[in-house]
Protein backbone atom coordinates (compact mmCIF):
# COMPACT_ATOMS: atom_id res chain seq x y z
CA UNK A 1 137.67 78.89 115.09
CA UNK A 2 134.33 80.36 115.22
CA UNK A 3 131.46 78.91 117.31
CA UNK A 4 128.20 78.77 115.76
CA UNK A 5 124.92 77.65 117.60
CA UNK A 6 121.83 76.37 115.65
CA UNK A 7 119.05 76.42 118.13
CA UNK A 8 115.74 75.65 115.95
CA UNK A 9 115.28 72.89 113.75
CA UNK A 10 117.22 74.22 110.49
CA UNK A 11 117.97 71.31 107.53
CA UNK A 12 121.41 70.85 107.33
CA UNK A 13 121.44 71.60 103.47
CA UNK A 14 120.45 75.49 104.64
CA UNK A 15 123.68 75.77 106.92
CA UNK A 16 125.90 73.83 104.73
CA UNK A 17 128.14 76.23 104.18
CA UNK A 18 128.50 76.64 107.48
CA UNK A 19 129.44 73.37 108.49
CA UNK A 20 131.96 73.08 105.28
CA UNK A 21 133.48 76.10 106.59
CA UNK A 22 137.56 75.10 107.79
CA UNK A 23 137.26 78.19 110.29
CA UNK A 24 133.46 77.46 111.47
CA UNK A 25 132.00 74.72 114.16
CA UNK A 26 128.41 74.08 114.23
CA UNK A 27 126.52 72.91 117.19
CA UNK A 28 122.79 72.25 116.66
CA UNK A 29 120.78 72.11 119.81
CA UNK A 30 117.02 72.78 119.29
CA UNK A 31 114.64 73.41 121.86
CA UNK A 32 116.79 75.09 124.43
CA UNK A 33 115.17 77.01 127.32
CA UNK A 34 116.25 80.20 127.83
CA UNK A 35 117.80 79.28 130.92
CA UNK A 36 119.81 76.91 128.92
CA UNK A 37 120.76 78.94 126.25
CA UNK A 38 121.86 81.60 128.91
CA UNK A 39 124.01 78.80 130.29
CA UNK A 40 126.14 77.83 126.77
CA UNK A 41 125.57 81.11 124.33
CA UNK A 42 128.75 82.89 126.03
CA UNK A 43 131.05 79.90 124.26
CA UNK A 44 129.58 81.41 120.69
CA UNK A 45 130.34 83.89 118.05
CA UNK A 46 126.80 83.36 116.30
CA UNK A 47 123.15 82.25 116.91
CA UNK A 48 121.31 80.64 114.04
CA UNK A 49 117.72 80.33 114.79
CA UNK A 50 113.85 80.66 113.04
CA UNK A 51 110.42 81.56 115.12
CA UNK A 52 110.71 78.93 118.19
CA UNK A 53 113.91 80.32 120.25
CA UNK A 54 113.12 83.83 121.63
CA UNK A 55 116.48 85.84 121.39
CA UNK A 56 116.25 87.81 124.76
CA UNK A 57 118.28 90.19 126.55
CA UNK A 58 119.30 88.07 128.73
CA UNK A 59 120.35 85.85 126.37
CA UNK A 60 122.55 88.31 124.34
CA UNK A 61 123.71 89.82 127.86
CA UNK A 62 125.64 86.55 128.36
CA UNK A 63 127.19 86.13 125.01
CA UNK A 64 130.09 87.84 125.69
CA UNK A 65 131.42 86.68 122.14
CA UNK A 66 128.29 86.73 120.19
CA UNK A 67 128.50 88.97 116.82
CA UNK A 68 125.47 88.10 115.38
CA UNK A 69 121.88 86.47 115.51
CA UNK A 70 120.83 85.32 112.05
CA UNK A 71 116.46 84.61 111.21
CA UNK A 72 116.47 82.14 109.16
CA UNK A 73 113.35 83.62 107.91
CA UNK A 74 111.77 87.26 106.86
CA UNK A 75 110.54 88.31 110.25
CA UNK A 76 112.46 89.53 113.35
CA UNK A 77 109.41 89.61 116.00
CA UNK A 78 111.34 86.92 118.03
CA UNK A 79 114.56 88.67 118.80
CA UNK A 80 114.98 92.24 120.73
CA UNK A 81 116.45 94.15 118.61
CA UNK A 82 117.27 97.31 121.05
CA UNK A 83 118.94 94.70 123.52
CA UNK A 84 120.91 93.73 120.24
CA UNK A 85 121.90 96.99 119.24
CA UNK A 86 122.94 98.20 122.40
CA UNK A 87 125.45 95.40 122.33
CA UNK A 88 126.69 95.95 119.14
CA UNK A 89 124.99 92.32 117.57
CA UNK A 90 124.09 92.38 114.55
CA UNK A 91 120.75 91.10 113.24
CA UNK A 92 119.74 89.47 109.97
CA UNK A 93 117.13 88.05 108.14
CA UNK A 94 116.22 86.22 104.76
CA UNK A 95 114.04 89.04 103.20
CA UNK A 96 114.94 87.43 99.41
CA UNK A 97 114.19 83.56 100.19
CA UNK A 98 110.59 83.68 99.52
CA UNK A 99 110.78 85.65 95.79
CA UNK A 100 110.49 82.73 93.63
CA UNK A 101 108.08 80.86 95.87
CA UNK A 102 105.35 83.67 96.43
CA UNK A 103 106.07 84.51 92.45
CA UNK A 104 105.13 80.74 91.25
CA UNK A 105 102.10 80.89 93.84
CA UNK A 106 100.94 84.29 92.48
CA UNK A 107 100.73 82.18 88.96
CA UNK A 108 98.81 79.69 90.21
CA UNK A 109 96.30 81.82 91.75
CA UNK A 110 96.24 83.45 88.79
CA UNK A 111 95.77 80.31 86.36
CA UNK A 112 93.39 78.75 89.07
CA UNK A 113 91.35 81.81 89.14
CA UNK A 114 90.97 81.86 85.69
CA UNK A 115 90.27 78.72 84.41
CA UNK A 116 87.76 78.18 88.25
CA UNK A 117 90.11 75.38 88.98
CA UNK A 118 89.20 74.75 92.64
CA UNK A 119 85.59 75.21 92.24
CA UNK A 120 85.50 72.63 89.00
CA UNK A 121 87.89 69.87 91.37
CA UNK A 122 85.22 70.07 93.93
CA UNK A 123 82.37 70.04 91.61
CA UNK A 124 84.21 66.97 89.55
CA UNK A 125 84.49 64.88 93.75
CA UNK A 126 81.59 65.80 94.44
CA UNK A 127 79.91 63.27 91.69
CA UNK A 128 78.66 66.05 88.75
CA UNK A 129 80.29 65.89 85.34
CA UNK A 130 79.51 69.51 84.83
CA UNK A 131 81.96 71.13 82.01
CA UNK A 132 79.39 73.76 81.25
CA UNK A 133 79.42 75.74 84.54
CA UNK A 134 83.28 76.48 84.29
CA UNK A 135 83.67 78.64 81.46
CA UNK A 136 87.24 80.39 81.46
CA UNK A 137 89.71 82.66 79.82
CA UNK A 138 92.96 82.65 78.70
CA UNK A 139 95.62 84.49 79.59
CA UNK A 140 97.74 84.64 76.30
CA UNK A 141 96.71 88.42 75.23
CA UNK A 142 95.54 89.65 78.49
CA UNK A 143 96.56 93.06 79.84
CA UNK A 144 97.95 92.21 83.33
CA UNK A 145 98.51 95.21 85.68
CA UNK A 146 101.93 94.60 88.01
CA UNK A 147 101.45 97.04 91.21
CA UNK A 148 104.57 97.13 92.86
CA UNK A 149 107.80 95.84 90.47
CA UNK A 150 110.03 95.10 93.61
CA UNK A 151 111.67 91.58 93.34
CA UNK A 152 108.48 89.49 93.30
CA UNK A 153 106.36 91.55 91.17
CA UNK A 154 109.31 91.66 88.41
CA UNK A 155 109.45 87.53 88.67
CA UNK A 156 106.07 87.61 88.20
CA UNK A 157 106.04 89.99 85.05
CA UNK A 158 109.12 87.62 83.24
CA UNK A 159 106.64 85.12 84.08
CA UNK A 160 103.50 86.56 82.47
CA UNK A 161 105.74 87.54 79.34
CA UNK A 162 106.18 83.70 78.70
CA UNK A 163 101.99 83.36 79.03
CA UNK A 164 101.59 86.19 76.12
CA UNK A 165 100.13 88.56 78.17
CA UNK A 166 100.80 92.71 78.07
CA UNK A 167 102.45 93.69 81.24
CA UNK A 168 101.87 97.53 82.96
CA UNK A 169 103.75 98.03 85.84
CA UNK A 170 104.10 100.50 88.76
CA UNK A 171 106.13 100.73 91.11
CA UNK A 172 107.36 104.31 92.51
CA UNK A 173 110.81 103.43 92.01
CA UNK A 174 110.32 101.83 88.41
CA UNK A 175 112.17 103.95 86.06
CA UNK A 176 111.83 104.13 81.89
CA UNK A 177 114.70 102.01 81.71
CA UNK A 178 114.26 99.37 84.06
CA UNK A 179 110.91 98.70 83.28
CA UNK A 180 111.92 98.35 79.08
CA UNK A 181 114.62 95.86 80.33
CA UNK A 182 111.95 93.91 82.34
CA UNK A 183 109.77 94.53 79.10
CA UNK A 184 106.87 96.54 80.71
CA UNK A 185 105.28 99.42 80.06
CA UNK A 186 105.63 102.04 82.62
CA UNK A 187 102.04 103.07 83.88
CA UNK A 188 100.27 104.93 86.67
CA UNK A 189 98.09 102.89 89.24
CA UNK A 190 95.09 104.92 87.73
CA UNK A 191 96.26 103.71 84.05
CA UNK A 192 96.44 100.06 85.52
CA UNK A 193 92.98 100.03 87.37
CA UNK A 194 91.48 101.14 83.77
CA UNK A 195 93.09 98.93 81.33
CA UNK A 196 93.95 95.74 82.97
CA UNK A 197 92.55 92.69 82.39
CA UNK A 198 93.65 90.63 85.69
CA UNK A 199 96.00 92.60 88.28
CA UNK A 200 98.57 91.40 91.12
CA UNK A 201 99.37 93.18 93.95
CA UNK A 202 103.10 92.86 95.21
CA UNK A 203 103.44 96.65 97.60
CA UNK A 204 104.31 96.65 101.39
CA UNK A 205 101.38 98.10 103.58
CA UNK A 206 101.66 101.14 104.60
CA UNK A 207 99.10 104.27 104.81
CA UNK A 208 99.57 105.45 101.07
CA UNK A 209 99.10 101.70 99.74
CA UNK A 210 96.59 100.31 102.31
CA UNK A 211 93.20 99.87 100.15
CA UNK A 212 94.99 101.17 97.61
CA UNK A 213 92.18 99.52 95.02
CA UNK A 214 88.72 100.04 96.29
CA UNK A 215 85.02 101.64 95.66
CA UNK A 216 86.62 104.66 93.21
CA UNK A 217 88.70 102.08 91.53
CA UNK A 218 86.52 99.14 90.84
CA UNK A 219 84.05 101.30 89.34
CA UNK A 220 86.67 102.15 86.37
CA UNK A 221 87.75 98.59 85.44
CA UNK A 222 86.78 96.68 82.89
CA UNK A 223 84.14 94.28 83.23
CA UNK A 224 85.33 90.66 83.77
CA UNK A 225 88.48 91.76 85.08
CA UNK A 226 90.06 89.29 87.52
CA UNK A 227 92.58 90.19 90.91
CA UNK A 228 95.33 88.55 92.72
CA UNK A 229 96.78 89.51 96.17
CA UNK A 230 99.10 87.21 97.53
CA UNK A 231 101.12 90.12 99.36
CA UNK A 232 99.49 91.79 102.12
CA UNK A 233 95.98 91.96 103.23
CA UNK A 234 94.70 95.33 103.25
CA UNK A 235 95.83 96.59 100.17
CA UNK A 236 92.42 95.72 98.66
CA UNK A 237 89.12 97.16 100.10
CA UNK A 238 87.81 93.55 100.58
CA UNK A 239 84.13 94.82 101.15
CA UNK A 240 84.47 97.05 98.21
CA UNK A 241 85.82 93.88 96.20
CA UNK A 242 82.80 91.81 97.11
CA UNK A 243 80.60 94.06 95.98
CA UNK A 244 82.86 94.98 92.87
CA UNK A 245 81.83 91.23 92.14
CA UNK A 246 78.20 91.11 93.09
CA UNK A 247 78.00 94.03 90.14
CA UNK A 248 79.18 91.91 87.70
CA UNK A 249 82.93 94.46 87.47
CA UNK A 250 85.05 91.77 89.06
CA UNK A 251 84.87 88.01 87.18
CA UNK A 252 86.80 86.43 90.02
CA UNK A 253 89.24 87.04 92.92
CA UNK A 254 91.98 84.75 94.18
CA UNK A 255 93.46 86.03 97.49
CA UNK A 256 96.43 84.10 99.71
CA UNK A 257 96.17 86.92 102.89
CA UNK A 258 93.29 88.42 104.55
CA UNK A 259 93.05 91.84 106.33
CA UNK A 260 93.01 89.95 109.68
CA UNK A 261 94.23 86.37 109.96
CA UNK A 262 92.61 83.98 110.19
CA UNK A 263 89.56 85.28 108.57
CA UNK A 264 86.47 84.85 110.83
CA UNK A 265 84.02 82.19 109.67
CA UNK A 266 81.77 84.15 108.66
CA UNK A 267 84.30 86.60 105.95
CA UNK A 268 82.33 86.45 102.92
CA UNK A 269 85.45 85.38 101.03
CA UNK A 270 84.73 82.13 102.08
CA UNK A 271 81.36 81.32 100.63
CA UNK A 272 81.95 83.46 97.50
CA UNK A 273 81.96 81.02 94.63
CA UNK A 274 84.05 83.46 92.31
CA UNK A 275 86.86 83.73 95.24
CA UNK A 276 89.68 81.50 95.67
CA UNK A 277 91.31 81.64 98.89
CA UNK A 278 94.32 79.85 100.65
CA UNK A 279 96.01 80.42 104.16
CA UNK A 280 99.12 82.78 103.66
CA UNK A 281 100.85 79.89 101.48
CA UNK A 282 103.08 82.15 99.58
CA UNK A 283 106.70 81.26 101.28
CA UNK A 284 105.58 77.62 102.42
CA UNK A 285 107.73 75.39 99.74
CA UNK A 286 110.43 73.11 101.00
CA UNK A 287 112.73 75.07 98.57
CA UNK A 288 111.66 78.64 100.03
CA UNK A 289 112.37 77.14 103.52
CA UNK A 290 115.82 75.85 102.81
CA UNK A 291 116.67 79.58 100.55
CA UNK A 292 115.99 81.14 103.68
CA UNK A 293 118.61 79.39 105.75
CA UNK A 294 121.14 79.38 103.09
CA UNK A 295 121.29 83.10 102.64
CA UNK A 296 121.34 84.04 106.33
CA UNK A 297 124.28 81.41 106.40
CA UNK A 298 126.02 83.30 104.52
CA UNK A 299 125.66 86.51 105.50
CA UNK A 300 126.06 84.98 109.24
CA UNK A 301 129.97 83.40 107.47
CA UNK A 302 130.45 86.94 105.81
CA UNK A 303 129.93 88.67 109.35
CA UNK A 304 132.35 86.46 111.49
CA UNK A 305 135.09 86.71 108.60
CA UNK A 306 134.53 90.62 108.04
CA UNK A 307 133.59 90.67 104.69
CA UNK A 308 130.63 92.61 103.51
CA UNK A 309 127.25 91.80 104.23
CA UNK A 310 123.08 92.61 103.64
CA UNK A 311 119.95 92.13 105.63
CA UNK A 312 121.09 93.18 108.95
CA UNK A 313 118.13 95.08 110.40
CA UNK A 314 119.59 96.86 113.07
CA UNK A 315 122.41 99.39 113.64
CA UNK A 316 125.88 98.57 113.75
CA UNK A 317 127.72 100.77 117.05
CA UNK A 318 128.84 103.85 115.96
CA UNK A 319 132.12 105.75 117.82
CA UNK A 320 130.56 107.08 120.76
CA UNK A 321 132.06 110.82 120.04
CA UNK A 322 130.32 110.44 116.81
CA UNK A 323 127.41 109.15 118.43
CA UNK A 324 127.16 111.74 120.66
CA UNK A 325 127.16 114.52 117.63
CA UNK A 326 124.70 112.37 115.10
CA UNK A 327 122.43 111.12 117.39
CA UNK A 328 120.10 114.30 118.20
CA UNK A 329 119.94 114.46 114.43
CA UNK A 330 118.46 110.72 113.59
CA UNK A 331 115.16 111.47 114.15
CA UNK A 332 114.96 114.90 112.37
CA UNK A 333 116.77 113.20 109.20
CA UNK A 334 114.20 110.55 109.34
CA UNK A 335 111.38 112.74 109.39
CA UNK A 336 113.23 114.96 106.72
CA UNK A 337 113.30 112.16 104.48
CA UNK A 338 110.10 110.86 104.46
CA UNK A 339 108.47 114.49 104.18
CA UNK A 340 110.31 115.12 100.57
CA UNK A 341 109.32 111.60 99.75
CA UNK A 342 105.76 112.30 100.45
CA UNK A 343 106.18 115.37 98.41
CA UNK A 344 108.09 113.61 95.13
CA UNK A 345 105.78 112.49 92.22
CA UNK A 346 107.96 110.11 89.76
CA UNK A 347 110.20 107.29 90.68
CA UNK A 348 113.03 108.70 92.57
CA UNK A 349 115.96 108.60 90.75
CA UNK A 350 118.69 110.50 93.35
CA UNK A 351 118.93 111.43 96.40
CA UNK A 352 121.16 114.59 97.86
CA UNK A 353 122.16 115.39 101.39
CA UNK A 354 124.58 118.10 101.90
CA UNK A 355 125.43 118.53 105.71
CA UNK A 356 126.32 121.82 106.53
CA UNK A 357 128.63 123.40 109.92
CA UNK A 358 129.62 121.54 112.75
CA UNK A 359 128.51 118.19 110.97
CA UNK A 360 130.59 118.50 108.22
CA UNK A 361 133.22 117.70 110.56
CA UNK A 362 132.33 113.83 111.28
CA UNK A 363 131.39 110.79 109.67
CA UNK A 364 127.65 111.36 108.51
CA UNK A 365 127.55 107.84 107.55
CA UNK A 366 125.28 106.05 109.89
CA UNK A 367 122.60 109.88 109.67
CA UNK A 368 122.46 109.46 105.85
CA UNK A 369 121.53 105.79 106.78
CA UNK A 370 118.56 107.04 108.48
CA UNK A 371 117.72 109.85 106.11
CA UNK A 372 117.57 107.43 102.97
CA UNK A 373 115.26 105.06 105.69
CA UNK A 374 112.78 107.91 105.75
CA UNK A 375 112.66 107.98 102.00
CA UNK A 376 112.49 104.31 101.64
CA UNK A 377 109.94 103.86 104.17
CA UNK A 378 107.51 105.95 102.35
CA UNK A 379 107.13 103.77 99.24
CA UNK A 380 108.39 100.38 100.86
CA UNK A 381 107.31 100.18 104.54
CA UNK A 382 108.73 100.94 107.58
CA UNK A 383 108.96 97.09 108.32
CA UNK A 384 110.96 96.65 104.83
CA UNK A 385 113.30 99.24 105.92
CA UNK A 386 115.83 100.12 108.35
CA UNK A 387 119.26 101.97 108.78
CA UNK A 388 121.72 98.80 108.01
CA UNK A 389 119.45 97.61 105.18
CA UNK A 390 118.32 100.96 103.33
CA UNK A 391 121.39 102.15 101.28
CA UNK A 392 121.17 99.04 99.60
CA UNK A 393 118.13 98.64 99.33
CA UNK A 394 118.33 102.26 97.37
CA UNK A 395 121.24 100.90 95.12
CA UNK A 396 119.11 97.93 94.39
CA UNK A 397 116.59 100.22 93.12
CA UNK A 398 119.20 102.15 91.18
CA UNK A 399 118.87 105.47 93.35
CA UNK A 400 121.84 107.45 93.30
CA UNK A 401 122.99 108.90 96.54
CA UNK A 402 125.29 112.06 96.86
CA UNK A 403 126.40 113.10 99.81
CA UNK A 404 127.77 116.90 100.24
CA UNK A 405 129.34 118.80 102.97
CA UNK A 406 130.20 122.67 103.89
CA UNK A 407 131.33 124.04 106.87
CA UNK A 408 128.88 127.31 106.34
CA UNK A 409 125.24 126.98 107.47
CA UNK A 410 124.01 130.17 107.21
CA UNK A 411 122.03 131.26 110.22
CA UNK A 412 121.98 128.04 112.06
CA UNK A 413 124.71 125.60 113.70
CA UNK A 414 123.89 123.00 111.58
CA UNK A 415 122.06 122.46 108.76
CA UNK A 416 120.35 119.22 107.13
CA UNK A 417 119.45 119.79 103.60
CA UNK A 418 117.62 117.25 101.98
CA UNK A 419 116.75 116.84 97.78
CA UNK A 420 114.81 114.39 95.63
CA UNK A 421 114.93 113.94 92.15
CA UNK A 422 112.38 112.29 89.56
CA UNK A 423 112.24 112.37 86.16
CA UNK A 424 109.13 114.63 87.10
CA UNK A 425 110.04 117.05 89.71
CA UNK A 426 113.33 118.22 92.34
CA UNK A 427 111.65 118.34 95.97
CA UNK A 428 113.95 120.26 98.51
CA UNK A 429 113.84 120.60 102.16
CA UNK A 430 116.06 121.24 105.39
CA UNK A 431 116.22 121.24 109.17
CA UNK A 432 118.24 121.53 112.19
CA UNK A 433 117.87 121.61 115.64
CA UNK A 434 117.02 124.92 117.55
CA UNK A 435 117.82 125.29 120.95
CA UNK A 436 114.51 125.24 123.15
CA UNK A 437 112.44 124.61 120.51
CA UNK A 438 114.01 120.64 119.07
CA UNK A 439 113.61 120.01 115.37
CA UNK A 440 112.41 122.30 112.78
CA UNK A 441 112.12 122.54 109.21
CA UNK A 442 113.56 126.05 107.75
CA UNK A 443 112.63 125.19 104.09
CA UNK A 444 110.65 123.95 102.05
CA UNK A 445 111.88 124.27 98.40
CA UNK A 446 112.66 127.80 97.99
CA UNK A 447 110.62 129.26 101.16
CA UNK A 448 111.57 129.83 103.93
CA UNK A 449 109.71 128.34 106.94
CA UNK A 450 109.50 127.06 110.60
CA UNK A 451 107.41 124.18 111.39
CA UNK A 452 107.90 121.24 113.75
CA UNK A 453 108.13 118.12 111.46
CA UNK A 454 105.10 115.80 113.49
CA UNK A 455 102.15 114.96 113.20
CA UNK A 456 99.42 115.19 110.66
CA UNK A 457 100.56 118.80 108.42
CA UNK A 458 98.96 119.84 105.07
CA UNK A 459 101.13 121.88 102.94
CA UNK A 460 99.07 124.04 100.16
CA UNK A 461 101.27 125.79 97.26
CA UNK A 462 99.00 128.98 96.03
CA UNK A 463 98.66 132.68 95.05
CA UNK A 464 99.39 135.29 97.37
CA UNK A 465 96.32 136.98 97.60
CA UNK A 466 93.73 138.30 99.69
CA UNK A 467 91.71 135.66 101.30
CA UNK A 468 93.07 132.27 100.84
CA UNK A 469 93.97 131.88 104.19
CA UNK A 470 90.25 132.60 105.51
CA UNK A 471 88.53 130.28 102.77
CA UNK A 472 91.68 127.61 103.57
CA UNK A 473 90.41 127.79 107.57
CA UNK A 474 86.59 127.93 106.58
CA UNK A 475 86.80 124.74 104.70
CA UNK A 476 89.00 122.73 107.20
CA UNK A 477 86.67 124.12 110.04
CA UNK A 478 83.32 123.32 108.03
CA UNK A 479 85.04 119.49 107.72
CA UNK A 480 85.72 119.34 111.38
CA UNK A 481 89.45 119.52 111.08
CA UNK A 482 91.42 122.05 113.69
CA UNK A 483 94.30 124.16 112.30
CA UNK A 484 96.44 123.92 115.26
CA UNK A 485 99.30 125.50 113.73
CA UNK A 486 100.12 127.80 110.54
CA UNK A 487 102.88 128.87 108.59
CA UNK A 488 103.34 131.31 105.31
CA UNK A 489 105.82 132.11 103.00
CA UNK A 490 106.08 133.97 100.06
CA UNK A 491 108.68 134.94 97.41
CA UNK A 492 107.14 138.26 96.45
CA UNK A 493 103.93 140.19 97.38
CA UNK A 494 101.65 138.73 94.80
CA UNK A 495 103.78 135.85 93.81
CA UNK A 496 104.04 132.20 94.32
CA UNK A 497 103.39 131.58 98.22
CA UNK A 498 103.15 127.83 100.34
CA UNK A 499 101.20 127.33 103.85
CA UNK A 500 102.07 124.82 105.98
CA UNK A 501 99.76 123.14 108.51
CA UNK A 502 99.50 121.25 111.83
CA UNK A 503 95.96 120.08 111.86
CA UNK A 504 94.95 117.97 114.73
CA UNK A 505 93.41 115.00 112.36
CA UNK A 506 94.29 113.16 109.20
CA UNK A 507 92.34 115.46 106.85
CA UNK A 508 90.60 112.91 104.40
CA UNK A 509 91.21 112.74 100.52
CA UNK A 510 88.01 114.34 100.04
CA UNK A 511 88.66 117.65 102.36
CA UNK A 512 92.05 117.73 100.10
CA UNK A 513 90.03 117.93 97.03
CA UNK A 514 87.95 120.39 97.81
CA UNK A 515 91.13 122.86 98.85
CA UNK A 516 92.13 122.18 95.92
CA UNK A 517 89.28 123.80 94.28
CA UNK A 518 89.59 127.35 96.30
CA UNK A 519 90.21 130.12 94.03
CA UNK A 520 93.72 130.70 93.30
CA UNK A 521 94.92 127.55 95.68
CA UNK A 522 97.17 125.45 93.25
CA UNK A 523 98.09 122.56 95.25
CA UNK A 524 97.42 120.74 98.53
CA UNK A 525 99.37 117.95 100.07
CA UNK A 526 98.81 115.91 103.16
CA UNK A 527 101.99 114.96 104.86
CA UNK A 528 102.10 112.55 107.98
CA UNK A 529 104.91 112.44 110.32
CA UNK A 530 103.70 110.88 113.12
């Protein structure tokens, strides 16, 4: 019989499969102490909880028979997840319960801000029968732009198909095929900012996406468009949008997260008239709050019976001989993975490791785990992401993986050699550890190289001529950016060459630009690894 403790108030419709359960007892006992919990957790196999109980060390030091500690609930803030690891618990979460919820919300921003639904109610309270101020549109017809097709934004876009309206959608995973199955054409964010008539946001946070729509963009749309964020604050410039609105490009706004929350009084989102704003409502529904529950339930039964399971967001123990082989190699094939993502344009489609010498020898499982994080993290978030959760998230996204080995590596011990395919380009690069000198990359497509994969590096494909490296330093230096290291490699004198830099600051879009202008400089790429 396993013991199960619920220590946070949790409805007993969200753990009723775990009180049906003929091998399962269920004790519910919110508002423990730690003390207290420390006292009773070594009598259970599982810890149920939400944001109130604080899943310490000490906590998971004394259950001596716990296997897991299930959030019922998207976040994982309360629970230490090294002290978890170390002791071979595994952690989940809910990451799919709020879908529906923040979907259905995103509509009703998007039909509120349309038809100037809050500002008529208050009008219509207030005393004035005024049905000539409130003018609106409708949405059968209407181009809506879908940034970011994950699981929400594709609810959304079934949704909007109902309504009439044209759907675009991007999403850096969204293939051809899936997005005629969803019934959306495939388009750029560029294509989106241009032709849409309202858009919704639905993309993690992370550098590439934060203001991903600002100044440059809002001066392309169409007048009268109309925007929705109910995802993350930050992904719209909200200074840029206010002005965007004061110029007569934006008709309206309706926004459910802020760029810092709560907004301070005085955020000019809250005296805007054509802004609608509400306070990070998207998961709060009884129904999102019970989903929650009932899906870490059953991943929580699934755990304690050993059957398969999702949404743990930390690492299962490894063998410690294996552990002891892979483990100098996690952080290179992180970094390896998220430097060919930032490479990749197109919707990755596959993904190919090959592991080559004295690591073809062992289970590579739980490195590929971390190599397919860096890829994910790039386009999803590093808070999205982790090394339980990110080969399925990849198969959810229909990304093949393909895993080869050889016992040959060439010059080096080991080698870790990592590919990415889109329907538009095949990025390639590899890296192994050097004694005395840590992590390197050798390659870089088909050039050879040696660079030390951190911090901020620009890599510039180009001519191999006289010159380009003096105009390349002139510019950076003019901008204020130090090269702090630099590496060249060529094919053939004259031919196709890449240089790859370690600058000491982010070099902006701007500087990038203009390198891209140098004579006989065909491309330049800024790649963070920090």
């Amino acid at each position: 019989m396993f013991k199960v403790l619920v220590s946070d108030p949790i409805s007993d419709l969200g753990i009723q499969k775990l009180m049906d359960a003929a091998d399962v007892s269920v004790d519910k006992n919110p508002g423990l102490s730690e003390d207290e919990l420390v006292a009773i957790i070594g009598d259970y196999d599982a810890l149920l909880v939400r944001s109130q109980t604080r899943v310490t060390a000490r906590i998971m030091e004394a259950g001596k028979r716990l296997k897991v500690v299930g959030r019922a609930g998207v976040g994982v803030d309360n629970i230490d997840l090294p002290a978890a690891t170390q002791r071979g618990i595994i952690v989940i979460n809910a990451p799919d319960g709020n879908t529906i919820t923040t979907c259905e919300h995103t509509f009703a921003m998007m039909m509120a801000v349309a038809r100037h639904i809050p500002q008529a109610y208050l009008k219509t309270v207030s005393g004035e029968w005024d049905r000539k101020s409130f003018l609106g549109v409708e949405l059968r017809n209407k181009v809506l732009g879908v940034l970011g097709m994950g699981r929400i934004g594709s609810e959304v876009a079934k949704r909007a198909k109902a309504f009439g309206m044209e759907i675009l959608g991007y999403d850096p995973f969204l293939t051809e095929e899936r997005a005629e199955k969803l019934g959306v054409r495939l388009s750029s964010v560029d294509d989106i900012v241009r032709n849409a008539d309202f858009i919704t946001v639905h993309t993690p946070l992370t550098p590439e996406t934060r203001h991903m729509i600002s100044r440059p963009q809002f001066e392309v749309m169409k007048k009268g468009m109309r925007i929705v964020n109910c995802a993350r604050g930050g992904l719209i410039d909200e200074a840029a949008l206010v002005e965007a609105i004061d110029q007569g490009i934006v008709a309206g706004a309706a926004f459910d997260v802020f760029e810092v929350e709560p907004p301070a009084a005085d955020h000019p989102f809250l005296t805007n008239p054509k802004i609608i704003v509400t306070p990070h409502l998207g998961a709060s529904t009884v129904e999102a709050q019970e989903n929650v529950a009932i899906d870490v339930s059953e991943q929580v039964l699934n755990i304690l019976r050993d059957i398969p399971f999702i949404n743990a967001v930390n690492m299962p123990p490894i063998p410690a001989n294996v552990l002891n082989i892979l483990q100098p190699y996690f952080s290179l094939g992180e970094k390896l993975g998220s430097f060919v993502a930032q490479l990749t344009e197109g919707a990755v489609e596959e993904i190919t490791v090959n592991y080559a010498g004295e690591l073809a020898e062992v289970d590579t499982q739980p490195l590929t785990r971390y190599i397919v994080r860096g890829i994910l993290s790039h386009h999803l978030g590093a808070d999205q992401v982790n090394v339980v959760n990110s080969m399925h998230l990849a198969k959810e996204r229909s990304v093949n993986i393909v895993v080869q080995k050889s016992h040959i590596a060439r010059d080096f011990t080991n080698l870790v050699t990592v590919s990415l395919r889109s329907k538009k380009v095949e990025r390639l690069v590899a890296g192994t550890l050097l004694t005395g000198y840590g992590q390197r990359i050798v390659q870089i497509d088909r050039f050879p190289v040696d660079v030390a994969p951190e911090g901020n590096l620009i890599l510039i494909s180009h001519h191999d001529k006289p010159g380009i490296i003096g105009n390349v330093g002139s510019l950076l230096g003019s901008n204020d950016v130090n090269i702090a290291t630099m590496q060249v490699a060529r094919e053939l004198a004259g031919g196709s060459a890449i240089m790859v830099l370690t600058v000491d600051k982010v070099a902006s879009k701007e500087i990038i630009s203009e390198l891209v202008k140098l004579p006989d400089l065909i491309k330049a790429k800024e790649i963070n690894l920090l």
